[in-house]
PDB file of N, CA and C in Angstrom:
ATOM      1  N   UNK A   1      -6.249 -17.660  22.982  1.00  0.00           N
ATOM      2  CA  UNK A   1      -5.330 -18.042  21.927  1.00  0.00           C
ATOM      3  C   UNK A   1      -4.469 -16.830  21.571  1.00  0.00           C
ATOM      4  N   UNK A   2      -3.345 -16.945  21.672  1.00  0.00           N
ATOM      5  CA  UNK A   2      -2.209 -15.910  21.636  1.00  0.00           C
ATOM      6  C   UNK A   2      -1.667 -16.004  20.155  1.00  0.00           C
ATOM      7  N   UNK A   3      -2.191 -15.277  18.511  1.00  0.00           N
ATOM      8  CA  UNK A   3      -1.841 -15.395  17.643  1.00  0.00           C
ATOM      9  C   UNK A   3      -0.824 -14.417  17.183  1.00  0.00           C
ATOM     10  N   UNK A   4       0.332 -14.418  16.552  1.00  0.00           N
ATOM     11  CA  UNK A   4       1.311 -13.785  16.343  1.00  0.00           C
ATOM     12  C   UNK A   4       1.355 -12.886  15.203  1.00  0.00           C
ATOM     13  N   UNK A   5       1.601 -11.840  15.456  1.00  0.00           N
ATOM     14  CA  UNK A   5       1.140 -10.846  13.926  1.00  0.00           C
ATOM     15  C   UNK A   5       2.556 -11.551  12.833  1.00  0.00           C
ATOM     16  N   UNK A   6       1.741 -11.380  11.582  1.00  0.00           N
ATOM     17  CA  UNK A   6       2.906 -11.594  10.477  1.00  0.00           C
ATOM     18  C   UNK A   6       2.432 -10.723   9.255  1.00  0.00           C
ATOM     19  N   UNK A   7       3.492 -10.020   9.232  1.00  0.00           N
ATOM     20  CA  UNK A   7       3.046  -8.915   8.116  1.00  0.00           C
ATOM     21  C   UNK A   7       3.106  -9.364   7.182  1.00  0.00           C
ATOM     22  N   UNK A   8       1.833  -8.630   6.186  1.00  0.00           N
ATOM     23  CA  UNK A   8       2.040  -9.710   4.511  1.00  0.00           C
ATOM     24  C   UNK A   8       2.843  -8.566   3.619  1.00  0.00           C
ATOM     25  N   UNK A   9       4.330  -9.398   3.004  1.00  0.00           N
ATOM     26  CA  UNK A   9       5.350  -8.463   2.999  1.00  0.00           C
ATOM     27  C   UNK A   9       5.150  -8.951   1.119  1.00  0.00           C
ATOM     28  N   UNK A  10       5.924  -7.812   0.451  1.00  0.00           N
ATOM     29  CA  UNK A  10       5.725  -7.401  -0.780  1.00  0.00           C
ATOM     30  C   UNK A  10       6.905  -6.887  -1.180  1.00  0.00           C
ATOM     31  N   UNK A  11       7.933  -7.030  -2.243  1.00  0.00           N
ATOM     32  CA  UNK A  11       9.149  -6.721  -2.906  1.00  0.00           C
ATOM     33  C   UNK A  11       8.776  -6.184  -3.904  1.00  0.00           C
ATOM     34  N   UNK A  12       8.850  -5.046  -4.715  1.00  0.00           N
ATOM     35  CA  UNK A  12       8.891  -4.558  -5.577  1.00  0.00           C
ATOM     36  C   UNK A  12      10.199  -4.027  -6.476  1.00  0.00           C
ATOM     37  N   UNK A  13      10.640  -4.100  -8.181  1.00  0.00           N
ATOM     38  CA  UNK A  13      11.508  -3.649  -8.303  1.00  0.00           C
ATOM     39  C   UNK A  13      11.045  -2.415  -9.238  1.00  0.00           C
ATOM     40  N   UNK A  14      11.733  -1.414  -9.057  1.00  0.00           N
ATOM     41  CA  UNK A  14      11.422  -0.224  -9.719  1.00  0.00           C
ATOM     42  C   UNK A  14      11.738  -0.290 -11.148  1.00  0.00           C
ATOM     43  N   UNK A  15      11.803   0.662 -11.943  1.00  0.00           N
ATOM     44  CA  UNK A  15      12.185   0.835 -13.201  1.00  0.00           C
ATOM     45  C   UNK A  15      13.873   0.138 -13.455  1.00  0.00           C
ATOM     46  N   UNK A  16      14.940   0.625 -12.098  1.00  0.00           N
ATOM     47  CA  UNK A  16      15.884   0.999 -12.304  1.00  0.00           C
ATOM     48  C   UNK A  16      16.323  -0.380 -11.946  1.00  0.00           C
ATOM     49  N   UNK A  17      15.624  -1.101 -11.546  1.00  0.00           N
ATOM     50  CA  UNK A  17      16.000  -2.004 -10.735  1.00  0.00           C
ATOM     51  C   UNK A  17      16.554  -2.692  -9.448  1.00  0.00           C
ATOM     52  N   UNK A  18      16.099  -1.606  -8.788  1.00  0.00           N
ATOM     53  CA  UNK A  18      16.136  -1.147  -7.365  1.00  0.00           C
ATOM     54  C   UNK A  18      14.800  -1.889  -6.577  1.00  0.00           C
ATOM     55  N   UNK A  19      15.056  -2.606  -5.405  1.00  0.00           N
ATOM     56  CA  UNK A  19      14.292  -3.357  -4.344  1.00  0.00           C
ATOM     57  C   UNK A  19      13.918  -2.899  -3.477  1.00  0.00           C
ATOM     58  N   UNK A  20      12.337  -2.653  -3.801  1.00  0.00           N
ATOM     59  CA  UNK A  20      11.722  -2.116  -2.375  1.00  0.00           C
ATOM     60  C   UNK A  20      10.855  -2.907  -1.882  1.00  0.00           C
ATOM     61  N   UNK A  21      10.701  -2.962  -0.524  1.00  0.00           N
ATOM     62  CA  UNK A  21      10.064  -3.821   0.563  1.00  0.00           C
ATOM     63  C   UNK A  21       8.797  -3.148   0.812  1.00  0.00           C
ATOM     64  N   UNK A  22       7.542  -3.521   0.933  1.00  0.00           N
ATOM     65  CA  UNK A  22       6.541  -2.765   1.123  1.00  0.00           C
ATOM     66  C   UNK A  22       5.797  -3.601   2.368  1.00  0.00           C
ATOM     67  N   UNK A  23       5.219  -3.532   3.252  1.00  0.00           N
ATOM     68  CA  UNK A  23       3.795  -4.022   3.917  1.00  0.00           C
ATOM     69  C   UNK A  23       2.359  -3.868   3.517  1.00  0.00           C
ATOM     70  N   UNK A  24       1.880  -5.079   3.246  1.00  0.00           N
ATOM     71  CA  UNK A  24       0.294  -4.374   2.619  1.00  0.00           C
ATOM     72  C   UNK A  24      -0.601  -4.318   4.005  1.00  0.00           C
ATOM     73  N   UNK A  25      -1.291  -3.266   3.972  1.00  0.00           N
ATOM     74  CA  UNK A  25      -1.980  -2.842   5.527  1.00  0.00           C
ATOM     75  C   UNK A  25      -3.570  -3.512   4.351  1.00  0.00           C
ATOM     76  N   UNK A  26      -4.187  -3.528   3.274  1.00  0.00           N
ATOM     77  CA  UNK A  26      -5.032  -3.288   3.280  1.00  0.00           C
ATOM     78  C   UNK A  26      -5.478  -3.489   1.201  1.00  0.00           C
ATOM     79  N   UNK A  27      -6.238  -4.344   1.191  1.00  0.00           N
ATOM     80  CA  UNK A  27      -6.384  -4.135  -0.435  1.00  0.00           C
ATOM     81  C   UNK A  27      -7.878  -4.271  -0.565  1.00  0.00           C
ATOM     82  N   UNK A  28      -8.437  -3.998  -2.218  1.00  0.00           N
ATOM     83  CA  UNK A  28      -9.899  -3.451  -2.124  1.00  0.00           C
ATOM     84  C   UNK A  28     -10.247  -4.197  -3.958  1.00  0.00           C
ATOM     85  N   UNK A  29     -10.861  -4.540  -4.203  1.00  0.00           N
ATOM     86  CA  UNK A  29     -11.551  -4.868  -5.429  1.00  0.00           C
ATOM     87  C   UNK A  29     -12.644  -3.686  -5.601  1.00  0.00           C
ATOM     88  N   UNK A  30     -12.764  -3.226  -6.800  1.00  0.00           N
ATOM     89  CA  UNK A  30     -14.101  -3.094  -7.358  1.00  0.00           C
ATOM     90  C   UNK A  30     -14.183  -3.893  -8.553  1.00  0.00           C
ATOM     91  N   UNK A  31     -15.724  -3.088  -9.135  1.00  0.00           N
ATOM     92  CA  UNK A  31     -16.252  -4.034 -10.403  1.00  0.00           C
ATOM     93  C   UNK A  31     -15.249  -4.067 -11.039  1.00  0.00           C
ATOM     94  N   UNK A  32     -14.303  -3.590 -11.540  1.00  0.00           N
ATOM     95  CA  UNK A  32     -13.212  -3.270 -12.582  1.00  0.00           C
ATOM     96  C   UNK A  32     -11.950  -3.357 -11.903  1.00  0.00           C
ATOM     97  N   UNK A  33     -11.612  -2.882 -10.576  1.00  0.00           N
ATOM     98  CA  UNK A  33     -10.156  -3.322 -10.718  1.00  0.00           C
ATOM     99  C   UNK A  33      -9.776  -3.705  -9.370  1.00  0.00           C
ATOM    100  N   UNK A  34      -8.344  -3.583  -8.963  1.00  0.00           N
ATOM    101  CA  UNK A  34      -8.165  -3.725  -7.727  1.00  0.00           C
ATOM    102  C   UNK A  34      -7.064  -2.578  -7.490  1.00  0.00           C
ATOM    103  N   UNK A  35      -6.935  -2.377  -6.178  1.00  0.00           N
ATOM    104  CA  UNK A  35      -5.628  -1.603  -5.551  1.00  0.00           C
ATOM    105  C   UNK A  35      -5.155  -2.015  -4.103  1.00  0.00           C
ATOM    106  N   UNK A  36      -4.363  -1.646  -4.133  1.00  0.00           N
ATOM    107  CA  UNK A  36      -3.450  -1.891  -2.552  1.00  0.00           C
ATOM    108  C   UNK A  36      -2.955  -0.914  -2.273  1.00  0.00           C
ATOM    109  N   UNK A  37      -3.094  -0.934  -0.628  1.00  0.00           N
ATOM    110  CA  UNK A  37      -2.387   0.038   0.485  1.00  0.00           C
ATOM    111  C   UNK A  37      -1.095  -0.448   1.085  1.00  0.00           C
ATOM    112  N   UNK A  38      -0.546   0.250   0.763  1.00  0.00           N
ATOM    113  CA  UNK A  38       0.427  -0.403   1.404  1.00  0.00           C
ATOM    114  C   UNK A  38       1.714   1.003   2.018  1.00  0.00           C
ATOM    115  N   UNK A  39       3.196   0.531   2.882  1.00  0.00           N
ATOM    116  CA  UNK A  39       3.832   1.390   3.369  1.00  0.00           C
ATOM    117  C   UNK A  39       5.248   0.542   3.917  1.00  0.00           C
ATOM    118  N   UNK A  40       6.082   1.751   3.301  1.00  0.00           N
ATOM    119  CA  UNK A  40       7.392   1.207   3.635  1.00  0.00           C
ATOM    120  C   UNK A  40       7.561   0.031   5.050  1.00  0.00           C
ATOM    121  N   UNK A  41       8.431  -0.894   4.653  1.00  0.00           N
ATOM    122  CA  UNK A  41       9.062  -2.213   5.600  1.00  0.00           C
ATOM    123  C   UNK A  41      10.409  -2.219   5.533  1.00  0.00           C
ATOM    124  N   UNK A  42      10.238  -2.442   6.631  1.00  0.00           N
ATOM    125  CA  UNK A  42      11.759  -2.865   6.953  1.00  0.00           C
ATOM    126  C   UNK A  42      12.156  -3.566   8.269  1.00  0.00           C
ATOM    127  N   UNK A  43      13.509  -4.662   8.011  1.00  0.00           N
ATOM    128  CA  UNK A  43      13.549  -5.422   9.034  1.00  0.00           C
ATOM    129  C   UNK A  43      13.820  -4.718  10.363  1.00  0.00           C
ATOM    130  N   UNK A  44      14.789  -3.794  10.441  1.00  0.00           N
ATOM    131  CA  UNK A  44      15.041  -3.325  11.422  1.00  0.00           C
ATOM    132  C   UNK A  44      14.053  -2.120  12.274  1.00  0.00           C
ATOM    133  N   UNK A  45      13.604  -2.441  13.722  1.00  0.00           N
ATOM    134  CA  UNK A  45      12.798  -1.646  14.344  1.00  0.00           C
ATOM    135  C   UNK A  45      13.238  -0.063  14.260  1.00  0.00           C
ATOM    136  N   UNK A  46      14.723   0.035  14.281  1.00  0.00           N
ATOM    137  CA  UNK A  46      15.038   1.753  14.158  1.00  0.00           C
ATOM    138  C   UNK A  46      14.404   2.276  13.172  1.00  0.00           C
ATOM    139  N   UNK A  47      14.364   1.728  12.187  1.00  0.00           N
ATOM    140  CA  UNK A  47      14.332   2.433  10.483  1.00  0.00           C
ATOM    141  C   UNK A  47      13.047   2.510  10.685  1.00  0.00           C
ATOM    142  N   UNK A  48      12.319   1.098  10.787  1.00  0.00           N
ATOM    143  CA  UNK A  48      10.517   1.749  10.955  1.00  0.00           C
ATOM    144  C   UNK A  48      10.178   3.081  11.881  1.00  0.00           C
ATOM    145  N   UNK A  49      10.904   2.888  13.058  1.00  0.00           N
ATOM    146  CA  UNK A  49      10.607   4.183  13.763  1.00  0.00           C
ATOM    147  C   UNK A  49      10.849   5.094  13.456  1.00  0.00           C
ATOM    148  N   UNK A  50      11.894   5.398  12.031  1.00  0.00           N
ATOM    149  CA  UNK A  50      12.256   6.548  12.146  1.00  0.00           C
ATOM    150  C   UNK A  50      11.442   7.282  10.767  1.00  0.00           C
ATOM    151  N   UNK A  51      10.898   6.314   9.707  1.00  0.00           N
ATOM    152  CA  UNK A  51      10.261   6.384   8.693  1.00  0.00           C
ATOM    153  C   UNK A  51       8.641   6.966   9.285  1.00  0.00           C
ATOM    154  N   UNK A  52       8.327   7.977   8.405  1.00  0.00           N
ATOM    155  CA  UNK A  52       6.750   9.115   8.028  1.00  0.00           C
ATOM    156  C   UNK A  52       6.002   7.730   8.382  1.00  0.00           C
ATOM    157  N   UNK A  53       5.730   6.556   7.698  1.00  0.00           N
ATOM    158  CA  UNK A  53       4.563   5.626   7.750  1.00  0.00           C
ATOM    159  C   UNK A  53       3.650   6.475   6.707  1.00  0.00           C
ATOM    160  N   UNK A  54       4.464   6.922   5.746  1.00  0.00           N
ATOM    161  CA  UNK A  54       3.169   7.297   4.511  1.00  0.00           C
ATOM    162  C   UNK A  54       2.444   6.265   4.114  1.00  0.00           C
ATOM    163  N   UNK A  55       1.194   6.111   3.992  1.00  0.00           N
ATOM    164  CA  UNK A  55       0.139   5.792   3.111  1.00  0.00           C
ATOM    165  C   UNK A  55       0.371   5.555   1.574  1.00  0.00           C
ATOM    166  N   UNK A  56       1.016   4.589   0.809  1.00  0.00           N
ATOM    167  CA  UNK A  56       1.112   4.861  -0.328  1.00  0.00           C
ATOM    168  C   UNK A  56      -0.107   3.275  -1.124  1.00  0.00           C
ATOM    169  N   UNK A  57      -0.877   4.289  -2.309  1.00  0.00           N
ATOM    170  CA  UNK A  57      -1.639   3.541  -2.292  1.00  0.00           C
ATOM    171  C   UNK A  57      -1.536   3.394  -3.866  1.00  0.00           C
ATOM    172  N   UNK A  58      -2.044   1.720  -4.275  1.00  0.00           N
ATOM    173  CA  UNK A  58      -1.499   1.910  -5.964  1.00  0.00           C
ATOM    174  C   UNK A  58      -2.465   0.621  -6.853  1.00  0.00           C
ATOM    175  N   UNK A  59      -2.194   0.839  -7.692  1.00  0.00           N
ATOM    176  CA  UNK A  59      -3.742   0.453  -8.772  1.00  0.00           C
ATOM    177  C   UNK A  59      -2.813  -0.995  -9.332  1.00  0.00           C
ATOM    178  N   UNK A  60      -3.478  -2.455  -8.906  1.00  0.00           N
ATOM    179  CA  UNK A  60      -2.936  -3.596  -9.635  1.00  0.00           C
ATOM    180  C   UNK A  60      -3.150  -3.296 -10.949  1.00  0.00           C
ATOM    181  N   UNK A  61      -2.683  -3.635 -12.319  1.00  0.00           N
ATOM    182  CA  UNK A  61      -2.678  -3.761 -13.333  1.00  0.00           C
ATOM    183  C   UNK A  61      -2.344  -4.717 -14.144  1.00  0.00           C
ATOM    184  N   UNK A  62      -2.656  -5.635 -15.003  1.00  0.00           N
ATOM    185  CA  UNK A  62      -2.009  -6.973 -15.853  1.00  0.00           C
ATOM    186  C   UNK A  62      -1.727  -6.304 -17.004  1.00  0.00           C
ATOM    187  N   UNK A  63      -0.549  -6.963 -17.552  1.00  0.00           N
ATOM    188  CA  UNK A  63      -0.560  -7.225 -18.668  1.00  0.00           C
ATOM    189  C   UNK A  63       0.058  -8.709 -19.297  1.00  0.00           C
ATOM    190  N   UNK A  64      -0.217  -9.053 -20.248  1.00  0.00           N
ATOM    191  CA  UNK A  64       0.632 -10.305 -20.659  1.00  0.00           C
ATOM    192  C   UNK A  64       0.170 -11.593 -19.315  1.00  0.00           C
ATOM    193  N   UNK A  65      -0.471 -11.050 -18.750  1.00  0.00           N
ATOM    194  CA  UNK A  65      -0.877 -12.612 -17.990  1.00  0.00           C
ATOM    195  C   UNK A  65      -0.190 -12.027 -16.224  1.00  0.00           C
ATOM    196  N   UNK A  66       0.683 -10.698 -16.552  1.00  0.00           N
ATOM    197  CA  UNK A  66       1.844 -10.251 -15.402  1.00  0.00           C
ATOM    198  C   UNK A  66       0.858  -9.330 -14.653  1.00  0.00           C
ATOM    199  N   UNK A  67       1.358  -9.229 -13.074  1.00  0.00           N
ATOM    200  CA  UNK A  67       0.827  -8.292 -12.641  1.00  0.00           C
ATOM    201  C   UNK A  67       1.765  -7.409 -12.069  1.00  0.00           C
ATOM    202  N   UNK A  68       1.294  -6.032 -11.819  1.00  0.00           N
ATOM    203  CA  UNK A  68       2.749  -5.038 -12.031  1.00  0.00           C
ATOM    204  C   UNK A  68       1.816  -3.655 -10.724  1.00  0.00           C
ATOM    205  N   UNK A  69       2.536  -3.471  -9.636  1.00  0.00           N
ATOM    206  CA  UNK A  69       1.646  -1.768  -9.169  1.00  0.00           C
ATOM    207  C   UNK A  69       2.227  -0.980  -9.784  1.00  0.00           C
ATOM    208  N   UNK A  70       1.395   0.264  -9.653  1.00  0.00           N
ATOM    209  CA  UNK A  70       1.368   1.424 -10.612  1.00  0.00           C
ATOM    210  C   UNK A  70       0.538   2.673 -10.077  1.00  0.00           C
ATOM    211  N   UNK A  71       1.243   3.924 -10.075  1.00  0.00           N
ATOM    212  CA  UNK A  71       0.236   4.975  -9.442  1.00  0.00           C
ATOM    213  C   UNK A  71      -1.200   5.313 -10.500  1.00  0.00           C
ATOM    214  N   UNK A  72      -1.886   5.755  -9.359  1.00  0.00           N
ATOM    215  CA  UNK A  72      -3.394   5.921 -10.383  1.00  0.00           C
ATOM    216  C   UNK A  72      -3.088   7.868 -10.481  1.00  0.00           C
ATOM    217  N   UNK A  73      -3.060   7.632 -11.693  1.00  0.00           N
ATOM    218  CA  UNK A  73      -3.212   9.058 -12.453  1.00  0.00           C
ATOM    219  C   UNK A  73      -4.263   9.907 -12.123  1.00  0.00           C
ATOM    220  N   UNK A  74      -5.286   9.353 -12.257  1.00  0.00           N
ATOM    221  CA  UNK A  74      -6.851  10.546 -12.418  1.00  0.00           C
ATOM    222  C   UNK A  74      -6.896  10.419 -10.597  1.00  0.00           C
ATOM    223  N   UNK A  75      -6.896  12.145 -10.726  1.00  0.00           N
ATOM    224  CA  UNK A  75      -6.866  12.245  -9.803  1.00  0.00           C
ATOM    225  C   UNK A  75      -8.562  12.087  -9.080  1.00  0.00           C
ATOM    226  N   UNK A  76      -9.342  12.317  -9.338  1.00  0.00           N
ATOM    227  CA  UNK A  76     -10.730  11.874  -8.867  1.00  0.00           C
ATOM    228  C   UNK A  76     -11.040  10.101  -8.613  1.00  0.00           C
ATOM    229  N   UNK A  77      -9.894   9.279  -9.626  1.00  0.00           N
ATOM    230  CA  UNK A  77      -9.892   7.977  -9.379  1.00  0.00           C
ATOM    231  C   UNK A  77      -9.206   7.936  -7.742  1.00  0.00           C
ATOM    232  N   UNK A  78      -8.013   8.383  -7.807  1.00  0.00           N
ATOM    233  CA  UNK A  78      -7.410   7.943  -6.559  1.00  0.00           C
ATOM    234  C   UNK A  78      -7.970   8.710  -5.499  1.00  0.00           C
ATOM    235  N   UNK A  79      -8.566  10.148  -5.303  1.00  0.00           N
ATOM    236  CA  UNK A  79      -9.090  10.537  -4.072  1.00  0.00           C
ATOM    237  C   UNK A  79     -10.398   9.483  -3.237  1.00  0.00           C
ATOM    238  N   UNK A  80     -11.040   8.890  -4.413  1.00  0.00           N
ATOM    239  CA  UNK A  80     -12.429   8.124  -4.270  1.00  0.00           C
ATOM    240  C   UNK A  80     -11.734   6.507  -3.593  1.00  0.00           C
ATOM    241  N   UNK A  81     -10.487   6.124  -4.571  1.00  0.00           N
ATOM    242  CA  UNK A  81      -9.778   5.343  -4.154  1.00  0.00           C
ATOM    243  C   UNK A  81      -9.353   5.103  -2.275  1.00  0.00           C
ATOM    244  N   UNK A  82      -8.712   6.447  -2.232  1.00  0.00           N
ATOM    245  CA  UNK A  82      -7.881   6.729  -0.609  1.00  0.00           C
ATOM    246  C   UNK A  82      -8.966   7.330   0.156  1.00  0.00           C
ATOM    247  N   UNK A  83     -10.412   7.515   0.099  1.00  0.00           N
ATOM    248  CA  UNK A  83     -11.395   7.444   0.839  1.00  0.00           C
ATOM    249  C   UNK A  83     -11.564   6.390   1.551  1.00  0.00           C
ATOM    250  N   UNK A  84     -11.991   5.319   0.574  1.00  0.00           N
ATOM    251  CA  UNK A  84     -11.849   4.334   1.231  1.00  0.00           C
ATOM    252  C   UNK A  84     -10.767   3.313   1.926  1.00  0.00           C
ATOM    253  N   UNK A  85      -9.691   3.346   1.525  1.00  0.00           N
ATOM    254  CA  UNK A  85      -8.642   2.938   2.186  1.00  0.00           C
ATOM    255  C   UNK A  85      -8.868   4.181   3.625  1.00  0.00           C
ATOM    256  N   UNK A  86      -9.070   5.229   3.423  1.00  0.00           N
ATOM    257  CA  UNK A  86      -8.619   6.268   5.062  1.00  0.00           C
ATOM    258  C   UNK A  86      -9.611   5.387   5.698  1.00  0.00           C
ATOM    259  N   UNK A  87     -11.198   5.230   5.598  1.00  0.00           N
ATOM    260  CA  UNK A  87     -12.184   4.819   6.429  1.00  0.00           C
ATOM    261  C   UNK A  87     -11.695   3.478   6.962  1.00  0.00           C
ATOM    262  N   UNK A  88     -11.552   2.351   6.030  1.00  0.00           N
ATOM    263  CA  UNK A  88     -11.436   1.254   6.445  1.00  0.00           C
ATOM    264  C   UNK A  88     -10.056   0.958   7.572  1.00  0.00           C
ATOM    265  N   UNK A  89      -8.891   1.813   7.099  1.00  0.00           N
ATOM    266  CA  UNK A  89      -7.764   1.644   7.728  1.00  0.00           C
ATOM    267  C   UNK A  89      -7.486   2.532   9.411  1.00  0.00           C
ATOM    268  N   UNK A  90      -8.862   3.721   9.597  1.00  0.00           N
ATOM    269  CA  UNK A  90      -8.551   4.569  10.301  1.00  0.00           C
ATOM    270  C   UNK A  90      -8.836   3.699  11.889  1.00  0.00           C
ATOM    271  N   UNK A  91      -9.668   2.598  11.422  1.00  0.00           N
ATOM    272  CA  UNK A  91      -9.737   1.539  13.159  1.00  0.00           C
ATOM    273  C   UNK A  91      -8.720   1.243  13.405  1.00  0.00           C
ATOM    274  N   UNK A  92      -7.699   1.564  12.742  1.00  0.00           N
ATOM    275  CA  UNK A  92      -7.046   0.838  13.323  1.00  0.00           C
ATOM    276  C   UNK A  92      -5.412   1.646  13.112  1.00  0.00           C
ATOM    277  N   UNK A  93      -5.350   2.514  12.284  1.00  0.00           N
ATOM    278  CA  UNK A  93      -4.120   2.805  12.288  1.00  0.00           C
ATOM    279  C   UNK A  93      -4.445   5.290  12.431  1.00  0.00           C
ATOM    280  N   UNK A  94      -3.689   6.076  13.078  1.00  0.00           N
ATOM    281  CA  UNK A  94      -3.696   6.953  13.129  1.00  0.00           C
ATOM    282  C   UNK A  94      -3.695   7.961  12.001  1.00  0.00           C
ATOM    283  N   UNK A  95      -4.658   8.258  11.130  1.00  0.00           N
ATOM    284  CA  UNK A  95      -3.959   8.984   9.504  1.00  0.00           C
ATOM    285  C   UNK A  95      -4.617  10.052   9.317  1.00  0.00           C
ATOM    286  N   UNK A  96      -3.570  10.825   9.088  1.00  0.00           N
ATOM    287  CA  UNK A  96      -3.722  12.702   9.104  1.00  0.00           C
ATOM    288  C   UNK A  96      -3.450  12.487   7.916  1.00  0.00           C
ATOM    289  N   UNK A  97      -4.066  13.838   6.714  1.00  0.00           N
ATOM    290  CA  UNK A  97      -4.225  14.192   6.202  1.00  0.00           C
ATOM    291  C   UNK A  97      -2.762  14.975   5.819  1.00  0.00           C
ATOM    292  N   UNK A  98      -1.954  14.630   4.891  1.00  0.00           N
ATOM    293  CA  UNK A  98      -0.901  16.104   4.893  1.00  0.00           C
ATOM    294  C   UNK A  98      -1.194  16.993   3.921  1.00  0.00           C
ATOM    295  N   UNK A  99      -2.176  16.951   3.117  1.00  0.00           N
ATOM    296  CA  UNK A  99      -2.415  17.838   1.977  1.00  0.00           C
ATOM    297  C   UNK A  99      -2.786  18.947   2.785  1.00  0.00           C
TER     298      UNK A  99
END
């Protein structure tokens, strides 16, 4: 069976109101919250090729019933966070460290 990849694609608007396209490679629940992995998209094959493929990883949050991403501040939250996103994501995708 020959199944066709389809990326699960994600629009975000910034503060300014500016549209960004994201790909989610990867999302995670704990007891308390959730987050997603995710990394720049785009339709055209040049631009992906020519884009880092950073890792950007970010903490769901509600309010009002809304759900909104958002960077995780504490930094001991998000290293414990991008542990597990590196392990789970490293079968399958190449990820160096740039720190």
């Amino acid at each position: 069976m020959n199944e066709e990849y389809t990326p699960d694609i994600l629009t975000v608007a910034d503060e300014e109101g500016n549209e960004h396209t994201f790909e989610i490679l990867d999302s995670i629940e704990t007891d308390t919250d959730r987050y997603v992995a995710v990394t720049a998209y785009y339709d055209d094959p040049e631009e992906m090729i020519e884009d880092d493929g950073e890792l950007i990883i970010l903490k769901v949050e509600e309010t009002d019933g809304d759900s909104f991403l958002a960077p995780i501040e504490d930094d001991a939250e998000f290293d414990e966070i991008a542990a597990i996103f590196e392990e789970r994501l490293s079968e399958i995708y190449d990820i160096t460290d740039e720190n």
